[in-house]
N, C-alpha and C. Protein backbone atom coordinates (compact mmCIF):
# COMPACT_ATOMS: atom_id res chain seq x y z
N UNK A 1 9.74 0.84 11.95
CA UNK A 1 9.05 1.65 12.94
C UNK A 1 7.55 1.56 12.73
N UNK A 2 6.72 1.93 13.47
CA UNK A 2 5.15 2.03 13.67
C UNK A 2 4.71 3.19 13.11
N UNK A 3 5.44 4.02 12.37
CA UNK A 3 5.19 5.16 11.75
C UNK A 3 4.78 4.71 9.77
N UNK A 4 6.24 4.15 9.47
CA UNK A 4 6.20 3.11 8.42
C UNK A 4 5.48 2.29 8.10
N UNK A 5 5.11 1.53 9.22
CA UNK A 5 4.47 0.01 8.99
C UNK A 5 3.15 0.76 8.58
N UNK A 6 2.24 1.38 9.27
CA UNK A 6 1.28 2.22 9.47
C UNK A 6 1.41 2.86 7.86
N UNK A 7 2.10 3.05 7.22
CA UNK A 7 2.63 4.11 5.85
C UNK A 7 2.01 2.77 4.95
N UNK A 8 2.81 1.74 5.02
CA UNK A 8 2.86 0.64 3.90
C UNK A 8 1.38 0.04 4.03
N UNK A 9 0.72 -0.21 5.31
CA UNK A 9 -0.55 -0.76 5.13
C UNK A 9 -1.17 0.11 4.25
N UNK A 10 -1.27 1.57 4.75
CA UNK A 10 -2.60 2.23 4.21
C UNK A 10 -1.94 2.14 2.62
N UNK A 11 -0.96 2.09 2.12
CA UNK A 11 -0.25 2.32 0.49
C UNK A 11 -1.01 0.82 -0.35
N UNK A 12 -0.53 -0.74 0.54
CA UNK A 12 -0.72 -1.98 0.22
C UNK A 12 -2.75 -1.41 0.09
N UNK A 13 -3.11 -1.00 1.18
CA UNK A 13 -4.66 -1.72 1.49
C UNK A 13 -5.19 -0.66 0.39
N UNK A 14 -4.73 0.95 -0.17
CA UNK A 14 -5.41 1.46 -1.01
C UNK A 14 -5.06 1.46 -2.28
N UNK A 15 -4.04 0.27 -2.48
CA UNK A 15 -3.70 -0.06 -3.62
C UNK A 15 -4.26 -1.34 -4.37
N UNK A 16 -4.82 -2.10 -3.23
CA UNK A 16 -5.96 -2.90 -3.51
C UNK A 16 -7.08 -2.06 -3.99
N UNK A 17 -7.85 -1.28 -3.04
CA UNK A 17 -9.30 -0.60 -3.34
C UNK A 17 -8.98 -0.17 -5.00
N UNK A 18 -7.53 0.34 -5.35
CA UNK A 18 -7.89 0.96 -6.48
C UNK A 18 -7.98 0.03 -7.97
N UNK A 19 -7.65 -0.91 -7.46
CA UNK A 19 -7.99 -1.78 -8.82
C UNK A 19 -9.48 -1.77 -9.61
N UNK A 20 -10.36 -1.13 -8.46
CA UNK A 20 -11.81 -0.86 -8.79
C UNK A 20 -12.06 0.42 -9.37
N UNK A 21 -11.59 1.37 -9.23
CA UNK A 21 -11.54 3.09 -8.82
C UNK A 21 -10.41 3.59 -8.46
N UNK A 22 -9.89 4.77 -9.36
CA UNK A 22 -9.08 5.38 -8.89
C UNK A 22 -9.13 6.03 -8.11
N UNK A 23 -7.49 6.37 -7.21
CA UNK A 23 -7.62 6.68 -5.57
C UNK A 23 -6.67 7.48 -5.37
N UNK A 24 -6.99 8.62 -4.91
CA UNK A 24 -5.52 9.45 -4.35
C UNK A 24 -5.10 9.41 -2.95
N UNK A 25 -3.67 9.26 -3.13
CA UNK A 25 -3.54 9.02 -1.31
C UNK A 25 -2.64 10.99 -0.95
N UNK A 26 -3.11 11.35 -0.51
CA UNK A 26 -1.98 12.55 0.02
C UNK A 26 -1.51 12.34 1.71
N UNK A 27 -0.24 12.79 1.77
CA UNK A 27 0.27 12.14 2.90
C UNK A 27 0.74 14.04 2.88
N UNK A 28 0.42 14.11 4.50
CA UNK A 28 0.71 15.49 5.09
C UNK A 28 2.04 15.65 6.00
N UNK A 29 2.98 16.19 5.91
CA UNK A 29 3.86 15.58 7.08
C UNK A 29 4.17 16.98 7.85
N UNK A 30 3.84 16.95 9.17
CA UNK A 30 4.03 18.15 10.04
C UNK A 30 5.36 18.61 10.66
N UNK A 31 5.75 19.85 10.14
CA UNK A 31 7.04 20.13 10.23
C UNK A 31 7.82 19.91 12.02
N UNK A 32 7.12 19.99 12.30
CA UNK A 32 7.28 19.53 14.26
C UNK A 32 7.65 18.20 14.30
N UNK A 33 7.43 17.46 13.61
CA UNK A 33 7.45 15.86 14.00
C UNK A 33 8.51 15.38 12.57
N UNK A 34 7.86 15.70 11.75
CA UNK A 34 8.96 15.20 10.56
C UNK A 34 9.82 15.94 9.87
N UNK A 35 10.22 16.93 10.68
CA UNK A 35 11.14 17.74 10.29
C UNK A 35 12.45 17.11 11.50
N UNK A 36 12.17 16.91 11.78
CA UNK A 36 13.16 15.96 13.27
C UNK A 36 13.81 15.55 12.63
N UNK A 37 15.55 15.39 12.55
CA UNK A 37 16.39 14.98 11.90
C UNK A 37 16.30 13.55 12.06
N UNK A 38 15.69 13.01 13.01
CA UNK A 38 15.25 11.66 13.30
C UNK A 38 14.07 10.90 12.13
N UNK A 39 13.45 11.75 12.06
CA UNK A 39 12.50 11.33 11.02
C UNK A 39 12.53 11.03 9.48
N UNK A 40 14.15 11.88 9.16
CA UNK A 40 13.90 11.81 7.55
C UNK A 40 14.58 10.44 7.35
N UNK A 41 14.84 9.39 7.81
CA UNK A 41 14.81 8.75 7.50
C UNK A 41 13.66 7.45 7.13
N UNK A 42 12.70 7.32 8.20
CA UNK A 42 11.14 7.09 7.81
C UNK A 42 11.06 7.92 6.35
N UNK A 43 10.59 8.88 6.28
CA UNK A 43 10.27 9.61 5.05
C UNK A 43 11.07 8.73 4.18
N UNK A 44 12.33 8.67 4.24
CA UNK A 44 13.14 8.24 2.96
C UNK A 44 12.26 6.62 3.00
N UNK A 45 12.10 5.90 3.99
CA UNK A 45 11.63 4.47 3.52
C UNK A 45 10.15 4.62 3.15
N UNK A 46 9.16 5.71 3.62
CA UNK A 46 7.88 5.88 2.67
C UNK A 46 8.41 6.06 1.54
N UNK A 47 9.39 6.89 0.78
CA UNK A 47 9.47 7.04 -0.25
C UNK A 47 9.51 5.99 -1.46
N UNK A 48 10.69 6.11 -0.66
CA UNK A 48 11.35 4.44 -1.70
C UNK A 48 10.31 3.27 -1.73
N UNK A 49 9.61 3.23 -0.94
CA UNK A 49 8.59 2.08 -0.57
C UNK A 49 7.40 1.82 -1.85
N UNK A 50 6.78 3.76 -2.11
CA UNK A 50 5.91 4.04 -2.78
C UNK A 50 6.53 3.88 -4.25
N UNK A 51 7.75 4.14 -4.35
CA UNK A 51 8.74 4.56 -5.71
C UNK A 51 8.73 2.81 -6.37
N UNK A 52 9.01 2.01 -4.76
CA UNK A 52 9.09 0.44 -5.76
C UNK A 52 7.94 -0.23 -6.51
N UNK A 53 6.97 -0.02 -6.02
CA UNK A 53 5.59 0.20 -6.45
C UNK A 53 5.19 0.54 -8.38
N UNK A 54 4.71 -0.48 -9.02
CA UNK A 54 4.95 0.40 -10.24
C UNK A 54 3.38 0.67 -10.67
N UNK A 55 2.69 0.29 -9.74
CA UNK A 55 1.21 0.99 -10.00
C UNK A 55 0.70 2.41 -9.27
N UNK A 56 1.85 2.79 -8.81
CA UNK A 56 1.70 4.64 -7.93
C UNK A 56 2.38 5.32 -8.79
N UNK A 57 1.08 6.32 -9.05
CA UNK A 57 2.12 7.43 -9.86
C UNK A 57 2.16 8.60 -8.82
N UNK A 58 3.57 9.30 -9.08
CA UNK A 58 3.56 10.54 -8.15
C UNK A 58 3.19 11.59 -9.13
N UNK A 59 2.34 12.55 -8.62
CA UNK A 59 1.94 13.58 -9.19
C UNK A 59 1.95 14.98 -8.70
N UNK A 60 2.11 15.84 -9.27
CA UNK A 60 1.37 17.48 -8.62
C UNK A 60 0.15 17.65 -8.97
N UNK A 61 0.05 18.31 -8.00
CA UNK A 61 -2.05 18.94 -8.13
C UNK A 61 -1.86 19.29 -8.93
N UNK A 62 -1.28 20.27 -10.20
CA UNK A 62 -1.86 20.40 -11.56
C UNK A 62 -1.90 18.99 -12.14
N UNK A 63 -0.94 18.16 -12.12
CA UNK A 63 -1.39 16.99 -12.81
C UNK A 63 -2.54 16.33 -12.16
N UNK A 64 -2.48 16.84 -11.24
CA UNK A 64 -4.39 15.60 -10.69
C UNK A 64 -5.15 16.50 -11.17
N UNK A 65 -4.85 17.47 -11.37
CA UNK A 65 -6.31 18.37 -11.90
C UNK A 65 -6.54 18.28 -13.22
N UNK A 66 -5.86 18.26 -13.96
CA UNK A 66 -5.79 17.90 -15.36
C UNK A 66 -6.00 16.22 -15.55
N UNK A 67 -5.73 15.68 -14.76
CA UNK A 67 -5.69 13.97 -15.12
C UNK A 67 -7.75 14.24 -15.08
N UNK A 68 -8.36 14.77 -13.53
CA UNK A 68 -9.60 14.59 -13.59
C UNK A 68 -10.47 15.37 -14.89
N UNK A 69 -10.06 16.55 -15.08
CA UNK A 69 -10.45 17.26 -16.02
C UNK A 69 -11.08 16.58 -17.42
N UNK A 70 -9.67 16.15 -17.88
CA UNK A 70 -9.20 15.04 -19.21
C UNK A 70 -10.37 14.07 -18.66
N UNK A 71 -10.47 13.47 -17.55
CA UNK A 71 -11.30 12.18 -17.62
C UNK A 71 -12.88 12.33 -17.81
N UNK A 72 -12.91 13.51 -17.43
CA UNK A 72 -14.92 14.00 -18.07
C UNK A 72 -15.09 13.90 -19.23
């Protein structure tokens, strides 16, 4: 789908930039549109997409806050 494809570029193209600088991507998903029983399946292929990936780490905001913290 054009929802996906759109998912994997911005994941591929800011997974390039970060070889320079680290980069956080947050992905927002609006309960109107991706709550659609139609949709969780997209979601499931962002997921898995990001998961095959072994240079993305998934994190919680305490861990990004502490990762930046630690890095000063």
């Amino acid at each position: 789908t054009e929802i996906f494809e759109f998912f994997k570029s911005q994941i591929d193209a800011m997974r390039g930039a970060a070889r320079y600088e680290p980069l956080c991507f947050a992905f927002g998903a609006h309960a109107h549109m991706f709550g659609l029983p139609a949709y969780s399946s997209i979601v499931q292929q962002m997921i898995e997409y990001a998961l095959s990936c072994d240079d993305i780490w998934f994190a919680t905001m305490d861990e990004l806050v502490r990762y930046w913290c630690e890095a000063d």
